[in-house]
PDB file of N, CA and C in Angstrom:
ATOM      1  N   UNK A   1     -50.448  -4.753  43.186  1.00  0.00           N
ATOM      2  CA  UNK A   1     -51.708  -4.211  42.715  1.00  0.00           C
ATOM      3  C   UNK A   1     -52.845  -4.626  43.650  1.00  0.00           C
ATOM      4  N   UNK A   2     -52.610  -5.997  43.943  1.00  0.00           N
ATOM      5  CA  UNK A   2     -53.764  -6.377  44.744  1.00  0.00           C
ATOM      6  C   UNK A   2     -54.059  -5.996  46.449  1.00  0.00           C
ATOM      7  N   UNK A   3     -52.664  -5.677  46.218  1.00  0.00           N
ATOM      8  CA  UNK A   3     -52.355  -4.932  47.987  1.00  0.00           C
ATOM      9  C   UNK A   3     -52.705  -3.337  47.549  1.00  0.00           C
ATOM     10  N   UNK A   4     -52.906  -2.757  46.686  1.00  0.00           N
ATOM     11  CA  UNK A   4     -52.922  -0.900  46.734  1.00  0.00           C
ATOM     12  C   UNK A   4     -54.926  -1.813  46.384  1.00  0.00           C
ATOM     13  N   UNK A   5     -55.531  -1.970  46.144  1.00  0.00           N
ATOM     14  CA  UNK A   5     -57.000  -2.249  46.119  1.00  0.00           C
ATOM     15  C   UNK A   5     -56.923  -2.475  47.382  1.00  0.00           C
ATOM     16  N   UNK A   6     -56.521  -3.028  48.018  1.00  0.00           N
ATOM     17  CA  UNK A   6     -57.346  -3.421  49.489  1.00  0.00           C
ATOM     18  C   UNK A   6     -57.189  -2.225  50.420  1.00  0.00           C
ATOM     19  N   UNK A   7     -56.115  -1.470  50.064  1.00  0.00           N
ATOM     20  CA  UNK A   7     -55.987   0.053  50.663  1.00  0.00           C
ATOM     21  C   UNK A   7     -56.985   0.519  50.565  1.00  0.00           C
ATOM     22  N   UNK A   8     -57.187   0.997  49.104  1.00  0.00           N
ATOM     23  CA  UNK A   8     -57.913   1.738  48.482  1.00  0.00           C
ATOM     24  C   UNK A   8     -59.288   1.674  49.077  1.00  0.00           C
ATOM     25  N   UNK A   9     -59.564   0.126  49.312  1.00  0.00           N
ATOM     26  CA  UNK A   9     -61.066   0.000  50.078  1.00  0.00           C
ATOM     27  C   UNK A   9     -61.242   0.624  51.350  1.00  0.00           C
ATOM     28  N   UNK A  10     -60.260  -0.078  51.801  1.00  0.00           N
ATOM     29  CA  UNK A  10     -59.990   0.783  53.130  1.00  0.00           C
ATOM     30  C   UNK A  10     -60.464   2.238  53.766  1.00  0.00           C
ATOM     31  N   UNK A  11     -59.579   3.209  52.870  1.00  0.00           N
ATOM     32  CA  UNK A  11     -59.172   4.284  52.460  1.00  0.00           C
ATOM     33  C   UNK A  11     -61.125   4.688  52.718  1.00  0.00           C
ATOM     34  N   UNK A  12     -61.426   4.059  51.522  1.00  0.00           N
ATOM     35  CA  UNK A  12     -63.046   4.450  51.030  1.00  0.00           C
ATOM     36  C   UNK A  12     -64.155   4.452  52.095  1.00  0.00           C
ATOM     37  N   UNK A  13     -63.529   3.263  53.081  1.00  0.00           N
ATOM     38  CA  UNK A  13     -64.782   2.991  54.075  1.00  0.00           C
ATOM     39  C   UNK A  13     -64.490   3.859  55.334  1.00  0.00           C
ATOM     40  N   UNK A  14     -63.258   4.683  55.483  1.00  0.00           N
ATOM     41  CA  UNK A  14     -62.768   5.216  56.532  1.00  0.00           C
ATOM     42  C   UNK A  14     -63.846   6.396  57.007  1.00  0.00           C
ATOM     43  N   UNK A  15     -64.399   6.766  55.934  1.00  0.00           N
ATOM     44  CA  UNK A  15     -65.505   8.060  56.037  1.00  0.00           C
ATOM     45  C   UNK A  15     -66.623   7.242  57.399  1.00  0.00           C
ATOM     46  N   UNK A  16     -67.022   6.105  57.160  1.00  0.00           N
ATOM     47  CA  UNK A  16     -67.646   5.463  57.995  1.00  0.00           C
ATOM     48  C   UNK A  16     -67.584   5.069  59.288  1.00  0.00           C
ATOM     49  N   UNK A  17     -65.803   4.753  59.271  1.00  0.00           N
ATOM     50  CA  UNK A  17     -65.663   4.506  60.674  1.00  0.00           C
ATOM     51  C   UNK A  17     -66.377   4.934  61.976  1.00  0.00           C
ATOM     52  N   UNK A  18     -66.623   4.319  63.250  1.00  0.00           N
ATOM     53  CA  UNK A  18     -67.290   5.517  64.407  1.00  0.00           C
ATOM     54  C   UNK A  18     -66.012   5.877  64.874  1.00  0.00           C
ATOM     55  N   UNK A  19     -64.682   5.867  64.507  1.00  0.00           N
ATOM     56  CA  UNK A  19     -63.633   7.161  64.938  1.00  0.00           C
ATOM     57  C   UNK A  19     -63.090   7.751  63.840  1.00  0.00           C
ATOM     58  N   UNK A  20     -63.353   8.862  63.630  1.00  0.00           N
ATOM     59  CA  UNK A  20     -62.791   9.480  62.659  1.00  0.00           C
ATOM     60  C   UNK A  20     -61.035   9.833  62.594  1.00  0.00           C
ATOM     61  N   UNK A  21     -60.388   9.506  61.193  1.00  0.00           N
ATOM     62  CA  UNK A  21     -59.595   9.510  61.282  1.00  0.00           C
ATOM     63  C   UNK A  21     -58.634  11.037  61.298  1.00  0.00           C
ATOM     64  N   UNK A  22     -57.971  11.241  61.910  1.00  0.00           N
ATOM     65  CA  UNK A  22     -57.010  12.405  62.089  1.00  0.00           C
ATOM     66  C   UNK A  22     -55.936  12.736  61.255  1.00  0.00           C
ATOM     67  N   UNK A  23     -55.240  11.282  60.481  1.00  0.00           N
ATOM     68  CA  UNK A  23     -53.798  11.717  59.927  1.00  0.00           C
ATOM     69  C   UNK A  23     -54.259  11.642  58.455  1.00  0.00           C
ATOM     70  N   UNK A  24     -53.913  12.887  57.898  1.00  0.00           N
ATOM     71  CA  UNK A  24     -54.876  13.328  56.245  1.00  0.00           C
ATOM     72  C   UNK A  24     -53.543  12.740  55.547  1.00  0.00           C
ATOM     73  N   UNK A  25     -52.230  12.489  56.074  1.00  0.00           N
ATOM     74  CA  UNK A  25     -51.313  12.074  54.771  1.00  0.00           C
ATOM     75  C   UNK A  25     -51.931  10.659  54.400  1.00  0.00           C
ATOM     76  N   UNK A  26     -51.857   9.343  54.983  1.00  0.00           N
ATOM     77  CA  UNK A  26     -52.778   8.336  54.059  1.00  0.00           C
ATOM     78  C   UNK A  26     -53.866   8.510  53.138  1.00  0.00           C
ATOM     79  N   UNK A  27     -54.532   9.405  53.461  1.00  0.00           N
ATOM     80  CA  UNK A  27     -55.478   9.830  52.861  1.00  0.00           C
ATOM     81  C   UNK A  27     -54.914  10.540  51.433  1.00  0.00           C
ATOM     82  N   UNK A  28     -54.240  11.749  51.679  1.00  0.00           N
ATOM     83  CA  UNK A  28     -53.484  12.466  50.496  1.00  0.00           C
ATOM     84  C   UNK A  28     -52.928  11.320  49.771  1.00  0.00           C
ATOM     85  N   UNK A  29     -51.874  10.865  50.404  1.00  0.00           N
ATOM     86  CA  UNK A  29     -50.988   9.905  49.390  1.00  0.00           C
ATOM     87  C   UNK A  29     -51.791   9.125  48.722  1.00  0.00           C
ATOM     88  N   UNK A  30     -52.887   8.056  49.158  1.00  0.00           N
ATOM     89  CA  UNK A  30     -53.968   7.368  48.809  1.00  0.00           C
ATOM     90  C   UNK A  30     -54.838   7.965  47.456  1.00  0.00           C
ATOM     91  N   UNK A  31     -55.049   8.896  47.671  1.00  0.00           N
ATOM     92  CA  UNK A  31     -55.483   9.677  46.702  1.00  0.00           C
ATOM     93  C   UNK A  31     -54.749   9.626  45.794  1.00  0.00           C
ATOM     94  N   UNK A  32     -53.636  10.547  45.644  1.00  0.00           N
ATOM     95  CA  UNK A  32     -52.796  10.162  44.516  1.00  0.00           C
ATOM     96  C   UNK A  32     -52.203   8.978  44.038  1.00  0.00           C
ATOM     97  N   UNK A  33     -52.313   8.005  44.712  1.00  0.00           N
ATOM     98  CA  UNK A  33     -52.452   6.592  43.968  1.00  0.00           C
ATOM     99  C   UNK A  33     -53.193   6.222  43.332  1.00  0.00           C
ATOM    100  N   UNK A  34     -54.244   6.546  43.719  1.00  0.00           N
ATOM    101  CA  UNK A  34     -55.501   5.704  43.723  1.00  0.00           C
ATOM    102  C   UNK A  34     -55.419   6.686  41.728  1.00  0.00           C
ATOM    103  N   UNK A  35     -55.009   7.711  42.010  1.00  0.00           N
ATOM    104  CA  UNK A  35     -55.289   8.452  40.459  1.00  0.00           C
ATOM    105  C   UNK A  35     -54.045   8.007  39.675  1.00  0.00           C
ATOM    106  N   UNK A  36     -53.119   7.729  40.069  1.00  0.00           N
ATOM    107  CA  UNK A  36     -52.052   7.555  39.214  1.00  0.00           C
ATOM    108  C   UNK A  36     -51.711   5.842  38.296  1.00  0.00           C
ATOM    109  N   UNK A  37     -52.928   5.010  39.446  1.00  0.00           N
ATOM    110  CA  UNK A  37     -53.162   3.853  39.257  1.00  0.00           C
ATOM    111  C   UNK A  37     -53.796   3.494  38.205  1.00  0.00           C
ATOM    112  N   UNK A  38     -55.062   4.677  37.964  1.00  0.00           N
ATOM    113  CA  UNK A  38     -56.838   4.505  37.469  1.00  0.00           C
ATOM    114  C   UNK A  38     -56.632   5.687  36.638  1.00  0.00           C
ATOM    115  N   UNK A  39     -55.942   6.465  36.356  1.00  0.00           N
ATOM    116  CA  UNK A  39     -55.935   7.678  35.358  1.00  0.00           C
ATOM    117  C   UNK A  39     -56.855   8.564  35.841  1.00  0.00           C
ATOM    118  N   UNK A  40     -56.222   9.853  35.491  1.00  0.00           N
ATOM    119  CA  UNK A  40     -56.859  11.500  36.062  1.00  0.00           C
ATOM    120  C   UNK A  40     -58.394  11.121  35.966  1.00  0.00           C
ATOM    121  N   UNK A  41     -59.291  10.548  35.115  1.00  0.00           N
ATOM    122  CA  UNK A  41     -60.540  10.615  35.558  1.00  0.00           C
ATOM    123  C   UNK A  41     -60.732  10.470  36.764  1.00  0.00           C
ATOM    124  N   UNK A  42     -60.406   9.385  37.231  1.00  0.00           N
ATOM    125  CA  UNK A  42     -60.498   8.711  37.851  1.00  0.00           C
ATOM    126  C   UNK A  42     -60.468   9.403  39.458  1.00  0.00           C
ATOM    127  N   UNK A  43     -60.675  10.822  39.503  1.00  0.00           N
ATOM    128  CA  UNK A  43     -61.310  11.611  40.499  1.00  0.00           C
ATOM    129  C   UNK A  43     -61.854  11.761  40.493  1.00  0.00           C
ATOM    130  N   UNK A  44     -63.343  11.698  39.485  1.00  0.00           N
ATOM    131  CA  UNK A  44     -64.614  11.892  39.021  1.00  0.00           C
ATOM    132  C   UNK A  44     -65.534  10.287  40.410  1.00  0.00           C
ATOM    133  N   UNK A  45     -64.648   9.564  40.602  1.00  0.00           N
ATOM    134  CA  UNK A  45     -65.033   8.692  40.321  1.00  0.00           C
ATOM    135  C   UNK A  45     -65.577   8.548  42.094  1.00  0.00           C
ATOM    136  N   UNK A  46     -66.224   7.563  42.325  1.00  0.00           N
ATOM    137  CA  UNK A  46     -67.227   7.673  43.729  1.00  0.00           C
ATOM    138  C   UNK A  46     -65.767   7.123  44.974  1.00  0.00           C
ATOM    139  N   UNK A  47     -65.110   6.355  44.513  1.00  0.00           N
ATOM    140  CA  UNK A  47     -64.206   6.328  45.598  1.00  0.00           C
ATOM    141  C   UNK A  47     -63.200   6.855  45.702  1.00  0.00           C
ATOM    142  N   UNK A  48     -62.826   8.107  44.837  1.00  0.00           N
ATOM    143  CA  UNK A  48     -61.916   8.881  44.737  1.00  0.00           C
ATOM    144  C   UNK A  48     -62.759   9.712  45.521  1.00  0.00           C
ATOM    145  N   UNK A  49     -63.927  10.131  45.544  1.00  0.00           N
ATOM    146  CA  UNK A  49     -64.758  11.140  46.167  1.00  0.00           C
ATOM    147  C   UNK A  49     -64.899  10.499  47.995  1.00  0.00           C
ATOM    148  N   UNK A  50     -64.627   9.877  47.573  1.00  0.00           N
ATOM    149  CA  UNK A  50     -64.836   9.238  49.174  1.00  0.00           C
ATOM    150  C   UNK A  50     -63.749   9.157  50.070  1.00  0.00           C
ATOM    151  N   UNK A  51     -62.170   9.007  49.396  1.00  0.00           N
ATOM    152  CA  UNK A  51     -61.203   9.554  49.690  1.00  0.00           C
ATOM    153  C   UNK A  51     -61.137  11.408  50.109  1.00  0.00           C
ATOM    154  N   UNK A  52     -61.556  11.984  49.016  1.00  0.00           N
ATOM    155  CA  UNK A  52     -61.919  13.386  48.980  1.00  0.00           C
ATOM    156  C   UNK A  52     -62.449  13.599  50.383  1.00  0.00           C
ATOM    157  N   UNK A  53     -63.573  13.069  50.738  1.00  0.00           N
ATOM    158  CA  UNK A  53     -64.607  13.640  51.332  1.00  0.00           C
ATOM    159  C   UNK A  53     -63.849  13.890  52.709  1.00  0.00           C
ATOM    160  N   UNK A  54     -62.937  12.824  53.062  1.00  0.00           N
ATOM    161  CA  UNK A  54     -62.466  12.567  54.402  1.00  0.00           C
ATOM    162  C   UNK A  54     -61.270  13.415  54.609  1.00  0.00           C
ATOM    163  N   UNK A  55     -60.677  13.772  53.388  1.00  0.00           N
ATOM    164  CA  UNK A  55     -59.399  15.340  53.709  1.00  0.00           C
ATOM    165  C   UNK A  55     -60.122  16.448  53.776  1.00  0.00           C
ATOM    166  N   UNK A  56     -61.340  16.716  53.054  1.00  0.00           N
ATOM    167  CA  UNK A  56     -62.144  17.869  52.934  1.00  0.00           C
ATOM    168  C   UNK A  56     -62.530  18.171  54.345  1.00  0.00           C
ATOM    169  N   UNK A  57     -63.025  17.011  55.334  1.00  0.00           N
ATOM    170  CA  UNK A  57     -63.925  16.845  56.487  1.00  0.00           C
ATOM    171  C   UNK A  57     -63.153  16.923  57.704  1.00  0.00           C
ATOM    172  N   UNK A  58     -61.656  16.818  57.507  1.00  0.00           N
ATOM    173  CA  UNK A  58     -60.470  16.787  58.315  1.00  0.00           C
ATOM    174  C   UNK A  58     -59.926  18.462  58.060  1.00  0.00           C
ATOM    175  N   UNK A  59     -60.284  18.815  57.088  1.00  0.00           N
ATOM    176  CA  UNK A  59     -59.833  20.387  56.708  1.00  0.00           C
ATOM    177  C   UNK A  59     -61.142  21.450  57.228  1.00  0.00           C
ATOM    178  N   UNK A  60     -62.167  21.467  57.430  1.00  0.00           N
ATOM    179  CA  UNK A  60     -63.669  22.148  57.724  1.00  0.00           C
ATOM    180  C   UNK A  60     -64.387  21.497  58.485  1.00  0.00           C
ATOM    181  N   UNK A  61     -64.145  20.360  59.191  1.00  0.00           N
ATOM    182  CA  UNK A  61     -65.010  19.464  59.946  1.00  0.00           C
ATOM    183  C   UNK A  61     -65.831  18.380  59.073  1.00  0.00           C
ATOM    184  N   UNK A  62     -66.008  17.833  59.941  1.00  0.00           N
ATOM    185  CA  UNK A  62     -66.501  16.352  59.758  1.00  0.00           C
ATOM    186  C   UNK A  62     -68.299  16.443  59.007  1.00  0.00           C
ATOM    187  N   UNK A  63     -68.902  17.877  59.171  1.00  0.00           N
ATOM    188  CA  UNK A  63     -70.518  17.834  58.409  1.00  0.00           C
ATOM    189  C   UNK A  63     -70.234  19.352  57.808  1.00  0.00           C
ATOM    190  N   UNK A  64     -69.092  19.896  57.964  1.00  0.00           N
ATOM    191  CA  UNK A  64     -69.257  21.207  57.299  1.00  0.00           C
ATOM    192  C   UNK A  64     -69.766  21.588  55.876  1.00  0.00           C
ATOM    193  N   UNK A  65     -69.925  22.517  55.484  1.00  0.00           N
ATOM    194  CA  UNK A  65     -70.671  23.004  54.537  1.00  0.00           C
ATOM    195  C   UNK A  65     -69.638  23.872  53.501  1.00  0.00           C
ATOM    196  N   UNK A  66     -69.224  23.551  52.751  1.00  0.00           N
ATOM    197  CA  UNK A  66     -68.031  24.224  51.820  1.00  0.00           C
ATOM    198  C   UNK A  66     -68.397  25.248  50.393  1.00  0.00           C
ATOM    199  N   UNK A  67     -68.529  26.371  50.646  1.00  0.00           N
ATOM    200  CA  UNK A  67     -68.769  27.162  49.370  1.00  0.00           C
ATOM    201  C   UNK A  67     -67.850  27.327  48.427  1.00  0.00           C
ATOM    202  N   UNK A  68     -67.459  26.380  47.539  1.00  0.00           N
ATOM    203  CA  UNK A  68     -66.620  26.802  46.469  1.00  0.00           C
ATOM    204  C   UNK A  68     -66.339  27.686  46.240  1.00  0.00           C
ATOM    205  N   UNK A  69     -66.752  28.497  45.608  1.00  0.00           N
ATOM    206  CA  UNK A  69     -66.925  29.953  44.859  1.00  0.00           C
ATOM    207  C   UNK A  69     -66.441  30.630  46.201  1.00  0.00           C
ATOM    208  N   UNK A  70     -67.325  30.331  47.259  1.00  0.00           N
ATOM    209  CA  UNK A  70     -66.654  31.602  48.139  1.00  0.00           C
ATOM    210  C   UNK A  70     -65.460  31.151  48.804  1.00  0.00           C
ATOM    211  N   UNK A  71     -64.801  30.122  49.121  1.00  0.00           N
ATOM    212  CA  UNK A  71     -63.704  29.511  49.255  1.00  0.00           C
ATOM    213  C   UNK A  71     -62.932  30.105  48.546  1.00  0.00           C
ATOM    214  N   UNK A  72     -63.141  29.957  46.807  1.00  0.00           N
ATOM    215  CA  UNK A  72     -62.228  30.111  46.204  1.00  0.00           C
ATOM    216  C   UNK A  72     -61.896  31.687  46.715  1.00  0.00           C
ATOM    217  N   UNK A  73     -62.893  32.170  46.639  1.00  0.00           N
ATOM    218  CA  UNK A  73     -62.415  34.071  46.640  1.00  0.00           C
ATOM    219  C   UNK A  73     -61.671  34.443  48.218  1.00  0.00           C
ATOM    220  N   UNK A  74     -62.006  33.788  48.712  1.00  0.00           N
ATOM    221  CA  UNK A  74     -61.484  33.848  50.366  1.00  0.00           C
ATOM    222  C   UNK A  74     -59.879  33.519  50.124  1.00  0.00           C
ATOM    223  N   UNK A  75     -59.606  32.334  49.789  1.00  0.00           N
ATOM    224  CA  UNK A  75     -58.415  31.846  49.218  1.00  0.00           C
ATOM    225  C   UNK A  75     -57.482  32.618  48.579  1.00  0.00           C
ATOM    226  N   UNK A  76     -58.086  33.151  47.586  1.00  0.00           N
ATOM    227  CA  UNK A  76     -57.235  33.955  46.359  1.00  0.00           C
ATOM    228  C   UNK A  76     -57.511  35.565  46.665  1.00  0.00           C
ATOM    229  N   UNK A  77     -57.842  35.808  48.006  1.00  0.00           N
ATOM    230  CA  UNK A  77     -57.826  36.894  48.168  1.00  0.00           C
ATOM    231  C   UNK A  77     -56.664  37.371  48.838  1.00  0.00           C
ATOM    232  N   UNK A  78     -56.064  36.423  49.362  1.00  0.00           N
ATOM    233  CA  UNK A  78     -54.519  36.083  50.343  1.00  0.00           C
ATOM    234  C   UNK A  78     -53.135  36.324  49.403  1.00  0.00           C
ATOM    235  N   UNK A  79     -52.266  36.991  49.793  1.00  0.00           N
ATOM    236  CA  UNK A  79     -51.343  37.048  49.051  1.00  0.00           C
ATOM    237  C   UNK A  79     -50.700  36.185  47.918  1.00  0.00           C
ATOM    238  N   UNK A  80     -51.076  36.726  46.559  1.00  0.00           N
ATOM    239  CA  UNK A  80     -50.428  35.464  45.897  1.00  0.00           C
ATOM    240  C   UNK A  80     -48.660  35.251  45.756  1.00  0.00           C
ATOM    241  N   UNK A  81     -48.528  34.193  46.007  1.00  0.00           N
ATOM    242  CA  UNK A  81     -47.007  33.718  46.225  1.00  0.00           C
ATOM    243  C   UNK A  81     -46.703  32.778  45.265  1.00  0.00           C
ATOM    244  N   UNK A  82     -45.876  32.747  43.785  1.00  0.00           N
ATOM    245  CA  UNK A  82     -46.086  31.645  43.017  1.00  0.00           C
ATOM    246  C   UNK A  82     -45.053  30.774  43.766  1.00  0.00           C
ATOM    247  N   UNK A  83     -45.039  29.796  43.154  1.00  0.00           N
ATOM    248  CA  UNK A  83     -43.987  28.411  44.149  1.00  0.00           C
ATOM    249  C   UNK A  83     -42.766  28.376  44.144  1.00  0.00           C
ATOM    250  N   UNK A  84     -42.315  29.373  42.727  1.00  0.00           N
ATOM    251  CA  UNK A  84     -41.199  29.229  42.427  1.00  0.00           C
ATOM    252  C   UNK A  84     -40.546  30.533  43.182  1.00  0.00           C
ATOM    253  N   UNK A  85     -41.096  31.153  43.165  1.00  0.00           N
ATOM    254  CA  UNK A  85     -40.386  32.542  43.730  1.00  0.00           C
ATOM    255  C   UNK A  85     -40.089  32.249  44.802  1.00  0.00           C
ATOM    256  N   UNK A  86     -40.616  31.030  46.160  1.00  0.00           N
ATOM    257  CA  UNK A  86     -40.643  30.883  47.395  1.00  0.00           C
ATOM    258  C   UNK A  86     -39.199  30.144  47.920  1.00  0.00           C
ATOM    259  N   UNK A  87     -38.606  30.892  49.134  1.00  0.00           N
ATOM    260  CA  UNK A  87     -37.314  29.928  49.296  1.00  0.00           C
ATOM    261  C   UNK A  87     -37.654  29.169  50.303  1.00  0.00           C
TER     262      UNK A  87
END
């Protein structure tokens, strides 16, 4: 426990670093620890967002500007494929 917190800090301050980090799986996996640890709120929460911020910033750039809404429609305008149907 006391070793996934010191990640977790980690994880949180990485947004800061002066090299930004490149490999989004620590980050992903981190994330889902960090929620499976602290319960589903627990994405609400400022260092779950800070985890967030750094896959978001690795996915659109590092100051980009993200329109939800139009994301979403951009997104779901793409063929839908459910997961299960996929081989």
């Amino acid at each position: 426990m006391a070793d996934n917190q010191k990640r977790f800090e980690r994880l949180t301050k990485a947004m800061f670093d002066p090299s930004f980090p490149v490999n989004p799986v620590p980050f992903a996996q981190g994330l889902a620890d960090f929620v499976r640890e602290n319960g589903s709120d627990s994405i609400e929460s400022d260092n779950a967002k800070k985890i967030l911020w750094v896959l978001i910033a690795q996915a659109y750039g590092q100051f980009g500007t993200v329109d939800l809404s139009g994301e979403y429609s951009r997104l779901g305008s793409e063929e839908y494929i459910p997961v299960y149907d996929q081989e």
